[in-house]
C-alpha atoms as a PDB file:
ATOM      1  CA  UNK A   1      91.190  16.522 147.993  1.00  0.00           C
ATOM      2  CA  UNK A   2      87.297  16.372 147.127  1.00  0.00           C
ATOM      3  CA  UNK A   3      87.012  16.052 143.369  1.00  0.00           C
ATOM      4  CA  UNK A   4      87.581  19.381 141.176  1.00  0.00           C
ATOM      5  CA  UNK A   5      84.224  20.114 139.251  1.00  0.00           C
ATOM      6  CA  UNK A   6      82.251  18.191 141.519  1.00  0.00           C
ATOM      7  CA  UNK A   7      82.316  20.545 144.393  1.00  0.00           C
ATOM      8  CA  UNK A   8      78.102  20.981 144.535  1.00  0.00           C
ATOM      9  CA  UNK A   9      76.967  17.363 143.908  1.00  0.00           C
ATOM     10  CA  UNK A  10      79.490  16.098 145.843  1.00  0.00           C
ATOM     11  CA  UNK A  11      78.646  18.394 148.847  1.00  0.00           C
ATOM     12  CA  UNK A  12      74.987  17.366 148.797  1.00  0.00           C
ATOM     13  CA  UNK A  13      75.858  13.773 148.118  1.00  0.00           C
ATOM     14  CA  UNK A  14      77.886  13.756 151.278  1.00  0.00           C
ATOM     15  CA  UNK A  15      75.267  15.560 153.360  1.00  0.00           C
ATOM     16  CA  UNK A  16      72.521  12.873 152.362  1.00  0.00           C
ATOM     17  CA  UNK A  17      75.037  10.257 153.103  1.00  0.00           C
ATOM     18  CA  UNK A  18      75.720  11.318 156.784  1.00  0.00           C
ATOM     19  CA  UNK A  19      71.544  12.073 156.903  1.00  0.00           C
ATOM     20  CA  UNK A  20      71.506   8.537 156.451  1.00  0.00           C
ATOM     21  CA  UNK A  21      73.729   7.200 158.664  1.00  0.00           C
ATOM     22  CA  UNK A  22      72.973   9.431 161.465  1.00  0.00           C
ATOM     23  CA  UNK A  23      73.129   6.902 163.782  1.00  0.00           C
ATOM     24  CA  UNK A  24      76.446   6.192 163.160  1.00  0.00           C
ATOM     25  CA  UNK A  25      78.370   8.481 164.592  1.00  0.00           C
ATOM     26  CA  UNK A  26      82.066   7.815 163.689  1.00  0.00           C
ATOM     27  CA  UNK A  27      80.901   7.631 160.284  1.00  0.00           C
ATOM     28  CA  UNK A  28      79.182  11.164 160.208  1.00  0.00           C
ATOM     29  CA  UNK A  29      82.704  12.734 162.280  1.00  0.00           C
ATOM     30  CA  UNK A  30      84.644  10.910 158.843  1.00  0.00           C
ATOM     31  CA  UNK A  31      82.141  12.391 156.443  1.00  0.00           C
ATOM     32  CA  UNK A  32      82.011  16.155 158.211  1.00  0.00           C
ATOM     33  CA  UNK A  33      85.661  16.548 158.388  1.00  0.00           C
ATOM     34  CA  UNK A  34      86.011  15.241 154.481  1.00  0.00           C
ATOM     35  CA  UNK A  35      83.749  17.722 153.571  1.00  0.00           C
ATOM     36  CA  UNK A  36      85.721  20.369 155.291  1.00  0.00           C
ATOM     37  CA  UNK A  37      88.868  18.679 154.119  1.00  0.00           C
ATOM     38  CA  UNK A  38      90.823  22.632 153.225  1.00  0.00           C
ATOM     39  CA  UNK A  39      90.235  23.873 157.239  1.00  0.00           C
ATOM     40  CA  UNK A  40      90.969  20.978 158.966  1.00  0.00           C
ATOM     41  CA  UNK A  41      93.264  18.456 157.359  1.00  0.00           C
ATOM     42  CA  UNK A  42      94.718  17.058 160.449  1.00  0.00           C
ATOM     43  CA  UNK A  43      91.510  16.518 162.044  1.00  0.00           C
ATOM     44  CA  UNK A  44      90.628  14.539 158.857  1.00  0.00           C
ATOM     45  CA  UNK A  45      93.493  12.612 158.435  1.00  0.00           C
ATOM     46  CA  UNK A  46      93.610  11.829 162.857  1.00  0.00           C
ATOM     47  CA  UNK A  47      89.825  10.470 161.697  1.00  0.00           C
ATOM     48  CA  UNK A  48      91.020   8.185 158.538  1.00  0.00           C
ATOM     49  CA  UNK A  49      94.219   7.189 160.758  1.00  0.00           C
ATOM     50  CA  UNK A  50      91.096   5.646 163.851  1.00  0.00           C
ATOM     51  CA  UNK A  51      88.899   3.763 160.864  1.00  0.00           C
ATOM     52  CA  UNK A  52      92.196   2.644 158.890  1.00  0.00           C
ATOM     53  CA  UNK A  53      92.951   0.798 162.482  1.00  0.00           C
ATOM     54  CA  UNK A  54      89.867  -0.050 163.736  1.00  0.00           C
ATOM     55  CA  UNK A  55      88.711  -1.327 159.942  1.00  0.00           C
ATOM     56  CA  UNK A  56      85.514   0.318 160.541  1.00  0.00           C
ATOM     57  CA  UNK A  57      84.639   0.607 156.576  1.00  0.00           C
ATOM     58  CA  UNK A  58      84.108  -3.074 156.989  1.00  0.00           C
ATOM     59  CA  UNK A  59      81.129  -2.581 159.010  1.00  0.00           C
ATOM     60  CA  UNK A  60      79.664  -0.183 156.861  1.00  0.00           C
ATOM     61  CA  UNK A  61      79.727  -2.657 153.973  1.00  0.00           C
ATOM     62  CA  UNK A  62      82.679  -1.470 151.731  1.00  0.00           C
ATOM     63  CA  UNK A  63      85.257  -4.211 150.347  1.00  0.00           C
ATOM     64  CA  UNK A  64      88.374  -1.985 150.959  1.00  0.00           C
ATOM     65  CA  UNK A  65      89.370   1.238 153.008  1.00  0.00           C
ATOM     66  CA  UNK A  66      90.370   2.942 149.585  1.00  0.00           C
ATOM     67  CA  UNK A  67      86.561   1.710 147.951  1.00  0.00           C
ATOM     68  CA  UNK A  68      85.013   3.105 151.656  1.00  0.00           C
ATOM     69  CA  UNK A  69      87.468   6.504 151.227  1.00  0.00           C
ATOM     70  CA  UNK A  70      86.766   6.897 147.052  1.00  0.00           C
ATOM     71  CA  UNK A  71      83.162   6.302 147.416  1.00  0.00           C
ATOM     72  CA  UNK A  72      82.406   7.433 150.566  1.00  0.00           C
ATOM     73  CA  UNK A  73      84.239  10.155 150.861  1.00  0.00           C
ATOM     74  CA  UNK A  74      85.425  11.330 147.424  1.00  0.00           C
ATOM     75  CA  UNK A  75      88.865  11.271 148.180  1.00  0.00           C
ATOM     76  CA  UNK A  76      91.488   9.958 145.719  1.00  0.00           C
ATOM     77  CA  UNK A  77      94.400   7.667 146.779  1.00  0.00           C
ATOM     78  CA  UNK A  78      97.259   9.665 147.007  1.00  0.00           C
ATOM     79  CA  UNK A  79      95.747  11.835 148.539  1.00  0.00           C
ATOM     80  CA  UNK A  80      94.677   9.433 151.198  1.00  0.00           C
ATOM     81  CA  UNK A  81      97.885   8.879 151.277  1.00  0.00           C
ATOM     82  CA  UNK A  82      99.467  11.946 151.906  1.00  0.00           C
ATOM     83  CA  UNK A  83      97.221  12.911 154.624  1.00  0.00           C
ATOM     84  CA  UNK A  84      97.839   9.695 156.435  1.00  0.00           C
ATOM     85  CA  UNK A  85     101.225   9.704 156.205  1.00  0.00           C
ATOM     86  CA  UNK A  86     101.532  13.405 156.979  1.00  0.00           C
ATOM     87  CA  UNK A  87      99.712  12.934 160.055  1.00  0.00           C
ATOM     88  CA  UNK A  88     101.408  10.166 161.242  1.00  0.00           C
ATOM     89  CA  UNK A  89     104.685  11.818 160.514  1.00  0.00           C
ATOM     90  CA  UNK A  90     103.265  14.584 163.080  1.00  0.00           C
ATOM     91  CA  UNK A  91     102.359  12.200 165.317  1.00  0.00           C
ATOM     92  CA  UNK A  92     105.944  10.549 165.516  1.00  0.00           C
ATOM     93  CA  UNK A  93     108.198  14.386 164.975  1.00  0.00           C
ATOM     94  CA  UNK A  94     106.488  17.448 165.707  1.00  0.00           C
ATOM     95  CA  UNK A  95     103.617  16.200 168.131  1.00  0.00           C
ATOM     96  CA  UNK A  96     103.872  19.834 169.326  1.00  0.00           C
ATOM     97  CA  UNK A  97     101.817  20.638 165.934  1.00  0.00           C
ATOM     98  CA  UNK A  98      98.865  18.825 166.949  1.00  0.00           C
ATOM     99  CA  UNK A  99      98.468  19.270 170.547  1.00  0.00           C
ATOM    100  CA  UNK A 100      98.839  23.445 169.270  1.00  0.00           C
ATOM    101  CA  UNK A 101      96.488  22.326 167.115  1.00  0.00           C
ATOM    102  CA  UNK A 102      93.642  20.499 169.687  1.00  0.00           C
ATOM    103  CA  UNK A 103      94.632  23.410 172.574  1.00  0.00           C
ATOM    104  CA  UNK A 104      94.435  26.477 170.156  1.00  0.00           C
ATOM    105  CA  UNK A 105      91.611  26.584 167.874  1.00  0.00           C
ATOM    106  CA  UNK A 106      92.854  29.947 166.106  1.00  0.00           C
ATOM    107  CA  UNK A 107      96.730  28.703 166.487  1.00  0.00           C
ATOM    108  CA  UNK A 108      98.143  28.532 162.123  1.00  0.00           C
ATOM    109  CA  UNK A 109      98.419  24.747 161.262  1.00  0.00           C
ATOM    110  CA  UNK A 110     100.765  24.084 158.782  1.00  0.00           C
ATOM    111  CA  UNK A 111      99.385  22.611 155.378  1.00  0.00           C
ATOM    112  CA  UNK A 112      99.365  19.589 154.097  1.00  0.00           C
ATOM    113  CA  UNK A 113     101.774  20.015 151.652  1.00  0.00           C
ATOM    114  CA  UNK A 114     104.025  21.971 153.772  1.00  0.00           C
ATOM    115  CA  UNK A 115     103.913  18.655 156.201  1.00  0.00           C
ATOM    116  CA  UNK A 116     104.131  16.219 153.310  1.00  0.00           C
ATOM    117  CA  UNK A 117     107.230  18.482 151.864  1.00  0.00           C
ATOM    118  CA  UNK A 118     109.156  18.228 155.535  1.00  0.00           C
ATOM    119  CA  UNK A 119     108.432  14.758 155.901  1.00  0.00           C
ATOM    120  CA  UNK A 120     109.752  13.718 152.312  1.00  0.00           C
ATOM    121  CA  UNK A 121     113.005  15.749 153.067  1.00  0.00           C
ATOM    122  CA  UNK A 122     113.544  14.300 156.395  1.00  0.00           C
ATOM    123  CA  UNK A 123     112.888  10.419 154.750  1.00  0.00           C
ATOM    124  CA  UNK A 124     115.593  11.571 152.017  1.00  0.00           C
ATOM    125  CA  UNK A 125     118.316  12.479 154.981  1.00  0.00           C
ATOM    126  CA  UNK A 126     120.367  14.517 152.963  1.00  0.00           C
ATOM    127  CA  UNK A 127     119.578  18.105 155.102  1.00  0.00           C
ATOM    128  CA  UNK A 128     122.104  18.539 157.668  1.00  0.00           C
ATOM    129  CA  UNK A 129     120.772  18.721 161.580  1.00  0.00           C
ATOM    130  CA  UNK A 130     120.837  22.733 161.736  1.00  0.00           C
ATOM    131  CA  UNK A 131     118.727  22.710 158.249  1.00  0.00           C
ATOM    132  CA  UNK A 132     116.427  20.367 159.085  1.00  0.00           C
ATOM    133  CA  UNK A 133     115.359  22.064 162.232  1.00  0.00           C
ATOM    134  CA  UNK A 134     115.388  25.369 160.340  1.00  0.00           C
ATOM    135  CA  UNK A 135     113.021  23.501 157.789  1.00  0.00           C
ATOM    136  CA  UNK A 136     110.922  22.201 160.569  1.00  0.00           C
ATOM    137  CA  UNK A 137     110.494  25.963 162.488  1.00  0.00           C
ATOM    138  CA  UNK A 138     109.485  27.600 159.197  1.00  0.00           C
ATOM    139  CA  UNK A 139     106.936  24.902 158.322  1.00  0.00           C
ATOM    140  CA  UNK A 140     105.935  24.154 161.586  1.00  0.00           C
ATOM    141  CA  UNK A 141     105.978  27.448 163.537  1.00  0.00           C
ATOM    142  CA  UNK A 142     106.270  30.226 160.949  1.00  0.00           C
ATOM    143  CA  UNK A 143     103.577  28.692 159.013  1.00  0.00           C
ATOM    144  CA  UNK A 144     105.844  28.785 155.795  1.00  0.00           C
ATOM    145  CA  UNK A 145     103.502  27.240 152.778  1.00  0.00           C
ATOM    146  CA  UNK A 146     105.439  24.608 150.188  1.00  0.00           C
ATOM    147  CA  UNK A 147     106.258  26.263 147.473  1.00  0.00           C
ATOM    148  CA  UNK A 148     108.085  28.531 150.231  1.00  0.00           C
ATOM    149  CA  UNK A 149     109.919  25.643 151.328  1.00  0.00           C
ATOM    150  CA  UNK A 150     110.815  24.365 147.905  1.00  0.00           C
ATOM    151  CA  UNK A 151     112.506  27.360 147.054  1.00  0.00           C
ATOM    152  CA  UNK A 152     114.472  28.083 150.550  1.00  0.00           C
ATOM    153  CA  UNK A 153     115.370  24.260 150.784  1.00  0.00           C
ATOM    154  CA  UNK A 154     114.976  21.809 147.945  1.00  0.00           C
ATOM    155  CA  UNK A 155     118.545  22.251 146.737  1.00  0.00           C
ATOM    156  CA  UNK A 156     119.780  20.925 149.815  1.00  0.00           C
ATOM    157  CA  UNK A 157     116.982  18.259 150.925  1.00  0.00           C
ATOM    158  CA  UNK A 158     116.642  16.995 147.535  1.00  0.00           C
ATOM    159  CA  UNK A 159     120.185  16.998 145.667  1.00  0.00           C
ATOM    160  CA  UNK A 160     120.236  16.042 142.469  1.00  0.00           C
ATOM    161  CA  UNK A 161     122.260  12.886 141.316  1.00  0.00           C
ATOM    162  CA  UNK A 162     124.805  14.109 138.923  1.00  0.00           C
ATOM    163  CA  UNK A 163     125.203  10.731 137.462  1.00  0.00           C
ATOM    164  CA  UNK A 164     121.739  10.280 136.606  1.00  0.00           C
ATOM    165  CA  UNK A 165     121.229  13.269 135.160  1.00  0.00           C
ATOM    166  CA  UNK A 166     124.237  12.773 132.992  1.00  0.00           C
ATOM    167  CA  UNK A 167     122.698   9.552 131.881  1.00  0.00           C
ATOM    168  CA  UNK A 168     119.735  10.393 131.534  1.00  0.00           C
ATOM    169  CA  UNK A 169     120.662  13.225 129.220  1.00  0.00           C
ATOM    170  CA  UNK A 170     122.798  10.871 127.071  1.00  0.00           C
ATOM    171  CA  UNK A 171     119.735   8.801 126.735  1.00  0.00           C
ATOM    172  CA  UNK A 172     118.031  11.699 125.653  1.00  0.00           C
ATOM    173  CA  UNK A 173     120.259  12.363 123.064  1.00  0.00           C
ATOM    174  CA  UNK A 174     120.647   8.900 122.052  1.00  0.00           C
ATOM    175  CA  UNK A 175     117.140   8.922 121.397  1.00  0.00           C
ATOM    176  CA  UNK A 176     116.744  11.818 119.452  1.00  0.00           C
ATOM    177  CA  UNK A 177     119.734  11.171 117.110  1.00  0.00           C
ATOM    178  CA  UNK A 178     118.020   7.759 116.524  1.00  0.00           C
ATOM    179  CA  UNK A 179     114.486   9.228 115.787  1.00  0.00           C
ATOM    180  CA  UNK A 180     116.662  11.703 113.346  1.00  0.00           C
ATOM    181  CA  UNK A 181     118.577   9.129 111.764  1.00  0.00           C
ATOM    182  CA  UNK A 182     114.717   7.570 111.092  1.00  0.00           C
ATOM    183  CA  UNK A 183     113.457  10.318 109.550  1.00  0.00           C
ATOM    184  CA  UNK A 184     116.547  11.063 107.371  1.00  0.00           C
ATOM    185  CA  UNK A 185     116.596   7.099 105.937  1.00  0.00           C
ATOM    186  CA  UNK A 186     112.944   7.614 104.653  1.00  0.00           C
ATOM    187  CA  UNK A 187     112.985   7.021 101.165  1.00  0.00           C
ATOM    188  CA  UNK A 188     110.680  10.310 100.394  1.00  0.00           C
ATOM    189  CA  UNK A 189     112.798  12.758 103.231  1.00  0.00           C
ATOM    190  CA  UNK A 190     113.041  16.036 101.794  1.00  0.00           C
ATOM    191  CA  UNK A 191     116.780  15.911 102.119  1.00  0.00           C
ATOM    192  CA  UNK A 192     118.952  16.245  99.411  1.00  0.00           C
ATOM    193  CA  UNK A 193     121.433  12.891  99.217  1.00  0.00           C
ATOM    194  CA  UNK A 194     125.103  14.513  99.805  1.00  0.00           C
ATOM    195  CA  UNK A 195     123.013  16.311 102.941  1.00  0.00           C
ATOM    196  CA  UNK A 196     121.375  13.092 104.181  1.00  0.00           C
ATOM    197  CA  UNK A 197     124.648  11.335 103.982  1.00  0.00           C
ATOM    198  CA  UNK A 198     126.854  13.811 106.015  1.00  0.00           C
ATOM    199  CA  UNK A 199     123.845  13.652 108.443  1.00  0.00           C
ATOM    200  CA  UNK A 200     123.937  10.382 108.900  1.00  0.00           C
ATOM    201  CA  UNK A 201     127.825   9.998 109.631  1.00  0.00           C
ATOM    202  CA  UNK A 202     127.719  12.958 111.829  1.00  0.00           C
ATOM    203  CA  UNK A 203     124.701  10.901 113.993  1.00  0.00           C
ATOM    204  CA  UNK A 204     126.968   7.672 113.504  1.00  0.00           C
ATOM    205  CA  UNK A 205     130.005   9.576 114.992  1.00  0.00           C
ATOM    206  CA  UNK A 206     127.593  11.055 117.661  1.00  0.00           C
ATOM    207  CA  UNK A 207     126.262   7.558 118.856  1.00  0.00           C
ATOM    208  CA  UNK A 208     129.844   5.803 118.820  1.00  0.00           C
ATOM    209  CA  UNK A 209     130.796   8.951 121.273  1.00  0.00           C
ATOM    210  CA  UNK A 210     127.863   8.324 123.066  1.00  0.00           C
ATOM    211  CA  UNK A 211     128.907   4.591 123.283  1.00  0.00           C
ATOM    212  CA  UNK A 212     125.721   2.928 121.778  1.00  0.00           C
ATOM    213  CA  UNK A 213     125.577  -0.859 120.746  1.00  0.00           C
ATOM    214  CA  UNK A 214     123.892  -2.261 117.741  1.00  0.00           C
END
């Protein structure tokens, strides 16, 4: 996404940039379809996709495509990342998407997060056939946004491990009780001594449940 708070500069910046290069013309297609990065993602990310392959930002004198797409272009890594990798995962699933996209200018294309949501469930593989198609019709042809999708379908596309979160809340507690046990040892703790004490076998008794070495 262009750079929050920079939305002016960065707009003219970019405009004297493809001035500049107007000779160039994949290099003014890059810089038009950055700048109108919220209306046409997929176009953008078809057109970072072509110079990531062809390695045109060598040409134009930058030492890496993530210098050529920072500097250039104002875009930050992940997000370079996201709308590579949800293009290509249009390119290799729902190809429909895109050639609706090419053959019907005023057709709904789904957003990038909607795209980067369905493809990150469909890595995971935990959704069931039926679901994932169900997923796949509301992103893809109902034009259902993410936060949509998270709610009718994270449950089941991203289960929870119930081991880790078990240990991970016994670390949590482990932690704590140590940080407690800390504050209670300090010489100048506002605790009263027969308090403190009882506190501090009560923690004890809590970390030998929990199962914590020396």
């Amino acid at each position: 996404m262009l750079e929050t708070g920079v939305g002016t500069k960065t707009d003219r910046e970019m405009e004297d940039t493809m001035l500049s290069v107007a000779d160039d013309a994949e290099r003014v297609e890059v810089l038009d379809k950055a700048r109108h990065f919220k209306r046409s993602w997929i176009e953008l990310g078809e057109a970072l996709s072509r110079v990531y392959e062809r390695e045109s930002w060598v040409q134009w004198g930058f030492a890496s495509f993530e210098e050529y797409c920072r500097k250039e272009l104002h875009l930050k890594k992940a997000t370079v990342s996201k709308l590579l990798g949800s293009f290509r995962f249009l390119q290799a699933k729902a190809p429909r998407v895109l050639e609706r996209a090419q053959s019907e200018p005023g057709a709904p294309v789904p957003s990038l997060q909607a795209v980067d949501f369905v493809a990150r469930a469909t890595e995971r593989g935990a959704l069931a056939d039926d679901d994932l198609e169900e997923m796949e019709r509301a992103a893809f042809d109902e034009g259902a946004d993410a936060p949509l999708l998270s709610r009718r379908f994270k449950e089941v596309a991203f289960p929870v491990d119930e081991s880790a979160r078990l240990d991970k809340l016994r670390q949590q507690l482990v932690g704590a009780a140590k940080r407690l046990a800390n504050l209670i040892a300090e010489p100048d703790a506002p605790v009263p001594h027969e308090v403190a004490v009882a506190v501090e076998e009560s923690l004890g008794r809590l970390l030998d449940t929990l199962d914590v070495g020396d």
